[in-house]
N, C-alpha and C. Protein backbone atom coordinates (compact mmCIF):
# COMPACT_ATOMS: atom_id res chain seq x y z
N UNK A 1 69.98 -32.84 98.88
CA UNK A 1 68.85 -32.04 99.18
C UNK A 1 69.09 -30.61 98.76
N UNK A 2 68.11 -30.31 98.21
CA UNK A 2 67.99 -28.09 97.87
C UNK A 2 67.31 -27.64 99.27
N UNK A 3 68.39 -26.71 99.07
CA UNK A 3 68.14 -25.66 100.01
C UNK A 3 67.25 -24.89 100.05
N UNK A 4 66.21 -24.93 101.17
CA UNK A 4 64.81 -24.36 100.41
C UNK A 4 64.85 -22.36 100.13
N UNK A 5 64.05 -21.95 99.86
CA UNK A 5 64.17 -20.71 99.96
C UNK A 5 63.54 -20.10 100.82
N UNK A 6 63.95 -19.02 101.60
CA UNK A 6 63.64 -18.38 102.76
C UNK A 6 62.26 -17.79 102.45
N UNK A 7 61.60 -18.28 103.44
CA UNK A 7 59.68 -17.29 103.07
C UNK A 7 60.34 -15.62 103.18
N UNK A 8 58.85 -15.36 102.34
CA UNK A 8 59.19 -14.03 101.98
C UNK A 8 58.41 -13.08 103.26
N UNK A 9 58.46 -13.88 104.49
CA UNK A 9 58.03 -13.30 105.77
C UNK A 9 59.56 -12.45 106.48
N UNK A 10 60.09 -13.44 106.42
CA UNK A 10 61.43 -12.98 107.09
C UNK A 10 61.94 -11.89 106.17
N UNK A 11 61.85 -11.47 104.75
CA UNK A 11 62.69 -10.62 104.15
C UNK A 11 61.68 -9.24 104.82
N UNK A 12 60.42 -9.49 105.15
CA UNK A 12 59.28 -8.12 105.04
C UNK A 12 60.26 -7.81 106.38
N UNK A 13 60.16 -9.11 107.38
CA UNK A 13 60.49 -8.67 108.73
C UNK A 13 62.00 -7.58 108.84
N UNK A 14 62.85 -7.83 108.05
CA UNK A 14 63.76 -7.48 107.81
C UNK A 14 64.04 -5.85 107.25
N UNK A 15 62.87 -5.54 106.81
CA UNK A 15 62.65 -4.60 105.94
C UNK A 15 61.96 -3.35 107.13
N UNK A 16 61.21 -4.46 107.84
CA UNK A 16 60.53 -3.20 108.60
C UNK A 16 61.46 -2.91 109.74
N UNK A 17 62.01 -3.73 110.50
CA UNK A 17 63.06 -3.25 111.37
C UNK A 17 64.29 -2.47 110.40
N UNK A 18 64.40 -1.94 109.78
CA UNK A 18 65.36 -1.12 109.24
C UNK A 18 64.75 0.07 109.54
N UNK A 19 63.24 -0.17 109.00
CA UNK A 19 62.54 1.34 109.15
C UNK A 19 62.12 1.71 110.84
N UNK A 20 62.25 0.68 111.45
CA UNK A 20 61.66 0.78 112.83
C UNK A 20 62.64 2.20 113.46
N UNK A 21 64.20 1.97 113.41
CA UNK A 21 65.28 2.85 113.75
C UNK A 21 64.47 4.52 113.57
N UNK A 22 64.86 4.42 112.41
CA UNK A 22 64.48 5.77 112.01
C UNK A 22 63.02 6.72 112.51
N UNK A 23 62.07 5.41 112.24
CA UNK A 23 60.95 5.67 113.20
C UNK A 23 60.99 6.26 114.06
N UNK A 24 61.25 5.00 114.89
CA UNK A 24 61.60 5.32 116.31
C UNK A 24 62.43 6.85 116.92
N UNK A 25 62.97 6.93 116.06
CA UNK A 25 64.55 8.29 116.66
C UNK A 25 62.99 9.42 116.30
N UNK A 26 62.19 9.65 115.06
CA UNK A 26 61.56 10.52 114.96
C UNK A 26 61.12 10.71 116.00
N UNK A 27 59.74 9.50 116.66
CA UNK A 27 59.16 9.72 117.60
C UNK A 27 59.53 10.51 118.79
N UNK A 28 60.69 9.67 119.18
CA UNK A 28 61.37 10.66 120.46
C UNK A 28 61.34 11.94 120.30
N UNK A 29 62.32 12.39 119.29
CA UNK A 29 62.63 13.43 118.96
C UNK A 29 61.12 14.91 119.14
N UNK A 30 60.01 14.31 118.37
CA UNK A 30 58.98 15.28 118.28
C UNK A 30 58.37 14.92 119.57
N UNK A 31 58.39 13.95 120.69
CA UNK A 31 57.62 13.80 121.89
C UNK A 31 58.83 14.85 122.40
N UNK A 32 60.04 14.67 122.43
CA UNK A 32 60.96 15.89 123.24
C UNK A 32 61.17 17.16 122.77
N UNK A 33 60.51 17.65 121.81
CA UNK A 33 60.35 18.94 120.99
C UNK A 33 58.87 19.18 121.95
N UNK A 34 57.83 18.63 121.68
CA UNK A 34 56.41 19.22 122.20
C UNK A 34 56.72 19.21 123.54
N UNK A 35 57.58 18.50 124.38
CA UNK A 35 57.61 18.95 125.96
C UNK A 35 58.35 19.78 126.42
N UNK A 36 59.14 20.37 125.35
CA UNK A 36 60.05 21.13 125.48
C UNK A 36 59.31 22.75 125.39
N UNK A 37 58.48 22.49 124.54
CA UNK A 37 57.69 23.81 124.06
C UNK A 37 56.50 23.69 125.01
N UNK A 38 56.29 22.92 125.64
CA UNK A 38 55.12 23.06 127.00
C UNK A 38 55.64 23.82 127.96
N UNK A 39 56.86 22.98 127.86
CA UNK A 39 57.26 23.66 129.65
C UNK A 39 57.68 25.14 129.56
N UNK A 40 58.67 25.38 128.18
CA UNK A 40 58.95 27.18 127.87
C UNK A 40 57.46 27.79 128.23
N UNK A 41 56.16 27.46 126.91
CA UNK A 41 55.20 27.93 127.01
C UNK A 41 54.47 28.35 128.69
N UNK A 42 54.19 27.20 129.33
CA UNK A 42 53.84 27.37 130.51
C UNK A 42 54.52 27.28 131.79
N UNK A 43 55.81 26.89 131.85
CA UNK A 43 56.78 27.41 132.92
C UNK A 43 57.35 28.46 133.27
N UNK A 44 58.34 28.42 132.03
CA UNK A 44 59.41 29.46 131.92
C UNK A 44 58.84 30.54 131.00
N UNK A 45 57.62 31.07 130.65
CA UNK A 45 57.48 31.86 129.39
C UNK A 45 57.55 33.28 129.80
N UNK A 46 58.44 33.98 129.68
CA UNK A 46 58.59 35.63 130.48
C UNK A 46 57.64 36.50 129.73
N UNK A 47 56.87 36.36 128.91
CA UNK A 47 56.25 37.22 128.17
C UNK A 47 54.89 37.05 127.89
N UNK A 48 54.18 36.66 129.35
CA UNK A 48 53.06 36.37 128.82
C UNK A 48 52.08 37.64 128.84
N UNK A 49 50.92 37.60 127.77
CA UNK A 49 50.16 38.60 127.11
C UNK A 49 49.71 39.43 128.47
N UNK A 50 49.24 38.83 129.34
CA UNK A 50 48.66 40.29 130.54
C UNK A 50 50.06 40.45 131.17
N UNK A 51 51.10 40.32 131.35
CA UNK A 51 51.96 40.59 132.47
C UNK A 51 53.01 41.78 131.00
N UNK A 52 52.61 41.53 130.06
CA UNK A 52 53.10 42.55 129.00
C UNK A 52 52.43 43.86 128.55
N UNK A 53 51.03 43.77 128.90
CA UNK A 53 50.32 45.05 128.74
C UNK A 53 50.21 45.48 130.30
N UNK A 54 50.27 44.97 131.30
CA UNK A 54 50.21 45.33 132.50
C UNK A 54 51.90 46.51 132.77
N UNK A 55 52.94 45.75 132.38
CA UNK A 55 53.56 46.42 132.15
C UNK A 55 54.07 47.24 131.09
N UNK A 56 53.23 47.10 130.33
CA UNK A 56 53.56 48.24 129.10
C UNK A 56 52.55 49.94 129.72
N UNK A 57 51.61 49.03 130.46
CA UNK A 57 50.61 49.94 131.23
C UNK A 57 51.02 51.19 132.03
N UNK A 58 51.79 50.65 132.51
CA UNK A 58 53.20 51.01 133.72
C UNK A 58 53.62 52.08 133.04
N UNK A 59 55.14 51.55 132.19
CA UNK A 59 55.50 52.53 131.37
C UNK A 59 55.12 53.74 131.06
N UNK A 60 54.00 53.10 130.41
CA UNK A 60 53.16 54.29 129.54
C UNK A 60 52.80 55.39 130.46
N UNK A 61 52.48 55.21 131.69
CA UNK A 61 51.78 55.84 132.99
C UNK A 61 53.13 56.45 133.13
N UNK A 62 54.22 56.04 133.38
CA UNK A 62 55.38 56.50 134.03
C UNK A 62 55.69 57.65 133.13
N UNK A 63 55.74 57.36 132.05
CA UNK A 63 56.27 58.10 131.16
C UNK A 63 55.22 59.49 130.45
N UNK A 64 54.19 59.15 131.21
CA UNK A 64 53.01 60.35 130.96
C UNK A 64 53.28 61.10 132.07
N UNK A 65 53.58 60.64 133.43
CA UNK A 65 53.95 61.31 134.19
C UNK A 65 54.93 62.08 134.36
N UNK A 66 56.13 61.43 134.11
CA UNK A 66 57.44 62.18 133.30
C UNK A 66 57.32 63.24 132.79
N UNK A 67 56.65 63.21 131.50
CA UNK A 67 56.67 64.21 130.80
C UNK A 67 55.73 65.19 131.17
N UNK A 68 54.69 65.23 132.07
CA UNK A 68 54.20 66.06 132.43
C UNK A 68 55.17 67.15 133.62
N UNK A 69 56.03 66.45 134.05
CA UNK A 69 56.78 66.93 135.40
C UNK A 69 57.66 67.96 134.40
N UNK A 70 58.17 67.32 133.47
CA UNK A 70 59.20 67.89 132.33
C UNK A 70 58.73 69.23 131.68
N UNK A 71 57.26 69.10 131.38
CA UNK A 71 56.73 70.35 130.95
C UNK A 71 56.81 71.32 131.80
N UNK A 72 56.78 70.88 133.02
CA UNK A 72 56.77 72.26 133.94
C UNK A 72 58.23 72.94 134.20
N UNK A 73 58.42 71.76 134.44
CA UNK A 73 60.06 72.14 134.46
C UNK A 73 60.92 72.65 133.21
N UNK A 74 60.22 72.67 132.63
CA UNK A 74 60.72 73.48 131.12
C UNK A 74 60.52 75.40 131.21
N UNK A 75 59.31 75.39 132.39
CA UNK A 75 58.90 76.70 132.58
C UNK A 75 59.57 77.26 133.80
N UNK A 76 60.38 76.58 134.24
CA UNK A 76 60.71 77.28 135.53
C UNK A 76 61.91 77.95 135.60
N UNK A 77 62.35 79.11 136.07
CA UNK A 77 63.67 79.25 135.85
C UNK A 77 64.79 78.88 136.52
N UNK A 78 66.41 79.23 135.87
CA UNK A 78 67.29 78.53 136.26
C UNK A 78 67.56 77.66 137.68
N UNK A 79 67.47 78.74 138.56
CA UNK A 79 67.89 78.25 140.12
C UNK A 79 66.61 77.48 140.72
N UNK A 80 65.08 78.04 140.17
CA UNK A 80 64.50 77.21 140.62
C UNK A 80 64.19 75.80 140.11
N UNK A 81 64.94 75.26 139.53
CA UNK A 81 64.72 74.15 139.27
C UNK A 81 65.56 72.76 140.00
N UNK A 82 65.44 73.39 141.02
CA UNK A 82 66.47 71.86 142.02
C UNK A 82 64.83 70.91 142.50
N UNK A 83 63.79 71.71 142.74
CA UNK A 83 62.07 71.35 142.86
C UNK A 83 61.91 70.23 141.57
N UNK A 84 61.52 70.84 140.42
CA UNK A 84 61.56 69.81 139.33
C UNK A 84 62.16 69.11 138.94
N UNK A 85 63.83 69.39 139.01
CA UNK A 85 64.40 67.98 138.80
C UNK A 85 64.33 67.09 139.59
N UNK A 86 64.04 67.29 141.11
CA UNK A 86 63.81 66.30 142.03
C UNK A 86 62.68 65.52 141.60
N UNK A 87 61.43 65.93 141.48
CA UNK A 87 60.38 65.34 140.98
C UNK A 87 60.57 64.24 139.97
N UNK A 88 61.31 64.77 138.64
CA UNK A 88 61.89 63.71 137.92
C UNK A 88 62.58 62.68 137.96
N UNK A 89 63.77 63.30 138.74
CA UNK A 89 64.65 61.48 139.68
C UNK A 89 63.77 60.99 140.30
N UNK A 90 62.83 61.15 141.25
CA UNK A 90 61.94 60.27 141.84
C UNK A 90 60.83 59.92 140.79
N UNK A 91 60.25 60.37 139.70
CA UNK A 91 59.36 58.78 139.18
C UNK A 91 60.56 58.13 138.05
N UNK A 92 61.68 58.45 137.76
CA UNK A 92 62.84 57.88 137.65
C UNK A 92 63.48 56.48 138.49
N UNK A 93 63.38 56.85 139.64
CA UNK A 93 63.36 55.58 140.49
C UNK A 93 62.32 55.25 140.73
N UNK A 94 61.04 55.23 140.74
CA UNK A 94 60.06 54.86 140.51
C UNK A 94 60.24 53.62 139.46
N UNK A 95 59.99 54.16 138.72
CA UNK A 95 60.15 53.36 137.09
C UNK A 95 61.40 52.38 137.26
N UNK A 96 62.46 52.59 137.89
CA UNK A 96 63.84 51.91 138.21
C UNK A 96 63.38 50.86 138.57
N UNK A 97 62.44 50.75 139.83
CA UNK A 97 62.67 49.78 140.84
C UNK A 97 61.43 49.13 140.39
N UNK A 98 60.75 49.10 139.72
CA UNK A 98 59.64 48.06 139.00
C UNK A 98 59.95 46.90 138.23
N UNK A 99 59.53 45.64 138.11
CA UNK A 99 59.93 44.84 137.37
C UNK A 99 59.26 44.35 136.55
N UNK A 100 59.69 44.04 135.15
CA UNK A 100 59.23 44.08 133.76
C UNK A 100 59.29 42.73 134.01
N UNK A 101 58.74 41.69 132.96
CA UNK A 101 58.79 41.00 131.93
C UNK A 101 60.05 41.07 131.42
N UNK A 102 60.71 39.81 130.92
CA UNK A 102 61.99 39.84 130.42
C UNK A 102 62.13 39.98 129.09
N UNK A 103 61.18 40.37 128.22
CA UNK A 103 61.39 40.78 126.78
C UNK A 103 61.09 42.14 126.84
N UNK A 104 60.68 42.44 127.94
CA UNK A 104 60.62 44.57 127.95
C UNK A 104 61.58 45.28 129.01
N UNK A 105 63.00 44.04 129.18
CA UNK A 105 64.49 44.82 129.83
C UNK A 105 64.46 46.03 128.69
N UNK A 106 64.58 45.52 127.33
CA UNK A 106 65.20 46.79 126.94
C UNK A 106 64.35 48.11 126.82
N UNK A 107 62.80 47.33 126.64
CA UNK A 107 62.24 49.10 126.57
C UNK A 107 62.24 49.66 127.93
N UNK A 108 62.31 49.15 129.23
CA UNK A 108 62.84 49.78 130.18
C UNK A 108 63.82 50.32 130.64
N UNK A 109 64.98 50.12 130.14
CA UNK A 109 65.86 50.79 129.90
C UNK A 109 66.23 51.46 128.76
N UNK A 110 65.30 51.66 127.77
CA UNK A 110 65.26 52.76 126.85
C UNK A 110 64.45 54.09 127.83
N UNK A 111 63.65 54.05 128.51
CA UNK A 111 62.72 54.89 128.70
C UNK A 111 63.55 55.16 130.15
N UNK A 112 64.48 54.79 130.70
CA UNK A 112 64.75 54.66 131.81
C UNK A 112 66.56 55.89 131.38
N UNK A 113 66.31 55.81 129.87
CA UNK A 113 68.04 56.35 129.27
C UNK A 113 67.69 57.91 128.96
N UNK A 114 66.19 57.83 128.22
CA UNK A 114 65.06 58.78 128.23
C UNK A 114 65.12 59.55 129.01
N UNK A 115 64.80 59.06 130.34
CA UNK A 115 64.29 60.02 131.53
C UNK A 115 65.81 60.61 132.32
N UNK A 116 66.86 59.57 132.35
CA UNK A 116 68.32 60.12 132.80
C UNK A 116 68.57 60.90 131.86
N UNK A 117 68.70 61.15 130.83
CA UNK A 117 69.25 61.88 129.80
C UNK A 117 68.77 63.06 130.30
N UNK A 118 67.51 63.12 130.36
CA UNK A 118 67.03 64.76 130.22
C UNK A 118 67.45 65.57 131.91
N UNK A 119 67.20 64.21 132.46
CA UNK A 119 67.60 65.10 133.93
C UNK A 119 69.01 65.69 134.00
N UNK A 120 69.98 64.82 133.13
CA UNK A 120 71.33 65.32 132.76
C UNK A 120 71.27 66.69 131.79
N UNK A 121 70.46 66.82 131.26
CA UNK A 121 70.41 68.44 130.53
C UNK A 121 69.67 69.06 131.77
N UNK A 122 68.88 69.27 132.41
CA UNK A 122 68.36 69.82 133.65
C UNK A 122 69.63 70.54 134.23
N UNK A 123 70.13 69.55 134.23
CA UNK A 123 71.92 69.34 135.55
C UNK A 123 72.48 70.61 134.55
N UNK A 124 72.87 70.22 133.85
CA UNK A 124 73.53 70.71 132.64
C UNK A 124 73.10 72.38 132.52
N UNK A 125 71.76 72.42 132.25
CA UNK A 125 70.94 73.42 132.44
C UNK A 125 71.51 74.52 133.63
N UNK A 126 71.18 73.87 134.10
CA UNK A 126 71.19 74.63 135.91
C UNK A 126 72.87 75.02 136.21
N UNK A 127 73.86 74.40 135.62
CA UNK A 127 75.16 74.32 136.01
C UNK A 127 75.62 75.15 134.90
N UNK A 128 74.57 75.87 133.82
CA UNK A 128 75.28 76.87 133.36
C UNK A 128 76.47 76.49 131.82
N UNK A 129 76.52 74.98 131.98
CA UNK A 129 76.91 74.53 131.02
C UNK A 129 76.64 75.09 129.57
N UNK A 130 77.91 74.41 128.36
CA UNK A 130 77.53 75.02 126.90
C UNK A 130 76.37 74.47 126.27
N UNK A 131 75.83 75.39 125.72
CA UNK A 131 74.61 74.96 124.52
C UNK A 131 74.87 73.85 123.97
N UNK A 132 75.74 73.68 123.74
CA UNK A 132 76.31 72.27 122.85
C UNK A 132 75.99 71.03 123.68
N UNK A 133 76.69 70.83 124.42
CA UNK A 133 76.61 70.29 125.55
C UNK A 133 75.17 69.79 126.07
N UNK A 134 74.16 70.80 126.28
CA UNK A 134 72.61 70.55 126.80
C UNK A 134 72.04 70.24 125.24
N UNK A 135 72.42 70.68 123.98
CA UNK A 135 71.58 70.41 122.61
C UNK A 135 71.71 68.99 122.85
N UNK A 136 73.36 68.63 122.72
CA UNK A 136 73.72 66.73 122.93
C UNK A 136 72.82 66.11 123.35
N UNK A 137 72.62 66.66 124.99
CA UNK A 137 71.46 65.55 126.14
C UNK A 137 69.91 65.48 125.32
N UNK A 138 69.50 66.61 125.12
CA UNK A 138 68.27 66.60 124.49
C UNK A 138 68.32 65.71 123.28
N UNK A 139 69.22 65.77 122.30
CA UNK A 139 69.14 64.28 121.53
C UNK A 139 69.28 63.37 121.70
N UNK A 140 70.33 62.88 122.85
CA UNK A 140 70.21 61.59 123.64
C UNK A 140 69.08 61.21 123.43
N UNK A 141 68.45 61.97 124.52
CA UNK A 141 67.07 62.08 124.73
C UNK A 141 66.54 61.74 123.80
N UNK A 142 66.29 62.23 122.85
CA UNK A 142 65.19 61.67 121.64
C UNK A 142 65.08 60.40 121.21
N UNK A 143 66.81 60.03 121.09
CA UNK A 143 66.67 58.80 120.57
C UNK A 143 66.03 57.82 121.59
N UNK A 144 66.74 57.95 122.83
CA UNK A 144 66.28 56.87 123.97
C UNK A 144 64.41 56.84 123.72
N UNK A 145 64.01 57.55 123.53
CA UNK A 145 62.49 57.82 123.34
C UNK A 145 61.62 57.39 122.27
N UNK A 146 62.65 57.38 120.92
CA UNK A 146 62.20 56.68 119.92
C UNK A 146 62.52 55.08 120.10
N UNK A 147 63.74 55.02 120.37
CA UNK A 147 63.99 53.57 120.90
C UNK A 147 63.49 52.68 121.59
N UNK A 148 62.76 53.95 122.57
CA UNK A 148 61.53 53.05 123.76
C UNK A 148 60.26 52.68 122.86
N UNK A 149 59.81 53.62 122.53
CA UNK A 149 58.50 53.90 121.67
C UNK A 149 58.68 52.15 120.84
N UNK A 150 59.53 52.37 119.81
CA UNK A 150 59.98 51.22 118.64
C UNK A 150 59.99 49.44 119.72
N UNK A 151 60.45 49.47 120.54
CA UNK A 151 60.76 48.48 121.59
C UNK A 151 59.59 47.96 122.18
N UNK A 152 58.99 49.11 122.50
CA UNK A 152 57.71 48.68 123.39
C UNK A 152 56.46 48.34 121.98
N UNK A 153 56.38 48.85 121.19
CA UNK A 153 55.51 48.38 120.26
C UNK A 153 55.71 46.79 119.93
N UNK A 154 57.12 46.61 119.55
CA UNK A 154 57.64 45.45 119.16
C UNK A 154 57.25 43.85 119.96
N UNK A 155 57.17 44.78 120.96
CA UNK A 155 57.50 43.32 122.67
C UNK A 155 55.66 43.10 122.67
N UNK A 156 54.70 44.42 122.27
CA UNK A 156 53.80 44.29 122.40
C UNK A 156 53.05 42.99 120.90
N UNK A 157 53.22 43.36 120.13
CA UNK A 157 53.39 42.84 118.53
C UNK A 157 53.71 40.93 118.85
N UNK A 158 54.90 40.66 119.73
CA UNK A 158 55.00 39.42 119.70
C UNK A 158 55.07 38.84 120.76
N UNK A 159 54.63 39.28 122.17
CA UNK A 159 53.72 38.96 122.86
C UNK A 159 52.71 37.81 122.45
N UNK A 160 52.79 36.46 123.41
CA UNK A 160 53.73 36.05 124.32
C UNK A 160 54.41 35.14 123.95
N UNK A 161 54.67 35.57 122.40
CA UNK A 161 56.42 34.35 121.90
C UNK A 161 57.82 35.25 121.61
N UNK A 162 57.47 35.96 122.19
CA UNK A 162 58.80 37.05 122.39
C UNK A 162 60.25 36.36 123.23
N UNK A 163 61.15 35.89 122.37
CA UNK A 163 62.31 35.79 123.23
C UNK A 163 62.84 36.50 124.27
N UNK A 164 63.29 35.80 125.50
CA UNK A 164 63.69 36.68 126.70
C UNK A 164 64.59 37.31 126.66
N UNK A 165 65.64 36.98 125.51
CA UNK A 165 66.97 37.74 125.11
C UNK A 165 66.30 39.15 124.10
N UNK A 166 64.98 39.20 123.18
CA UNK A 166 65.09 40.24 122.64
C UNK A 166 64.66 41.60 123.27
């Protein structure tokens, strides 16, 4: 007797379970990618669009206030200025003790390096210290300010897929 030949059912069958594997691993894979990006999106997402202008809101307020306190205190003279720098450490801690959104740690502590800096030329100021010395703080200063400025635009820009680390 000949051995018959195998229907050409069993070779298809054969063919598609090879591909089934691979299939299969895709599927999972993109069902555990989209639930993965649900739950960041709507669980864990630190950056969502109103809780980022709400606190960029903040800032901005804090830091208008700041600098208004700063202007005056730019006019006052030496000894009297223990009044204005006080004013400044307090919306300093003000601004301290508020809590951001976790993609605007750093512009809060840019604006937070900002506002210490200058109270440290104040100090500096008042204590009679060298020119050199108070020129330094005031550039601190600047940069912390450009740094905030650059930061806070940024967090605003990619809002609300902003990594919590940036």
């Amino acid at each position: 007797m000949e051995n018959p030949t195998p229907p050409k059912t069993s070779q298809t069958l054969q063919k598609i379970k090879r591909f089934l594997l691979p299939a299969g691993i895709l599927i999972v894979l993109l069902v555990v990618a989209a639930v993965g990006i649900y739950t960041w999106m709507y669980l864990y997402n630190p950056c969502e669009v109103s809780d980022v202008e709400d606190a960029s809101a903040f800032l901005v307020s804090q830091l208008k206030t700041y600098d208004a306190s700063y202007q005056f205190a730019t006019t006052v003279y030496r000894a009297g200025l223990t009044r204005p720098v006080n004013d400044l450490q307090q919306i300093f801690m003000d601004t301290q003790s508020v809590a951001v959104p976790a993609c605007m740690r750093t512009a809060k502590k840019e604006l937070l390096g900002y506002m210490e800096t200058l109270i440290g030329a104040f100090q500096a100021f008042r204590a009679e210290e060298t020119e050199t010395k108070i020129r330094g703080l005031l550039s601190q200063s600047d940069t912390h300010y450009d740094n905030f400025t650059t930061e806070l635009e940024a967090v605003r820009e990619c809002a609300p897929f902003c990594a919590p680390w940036d």
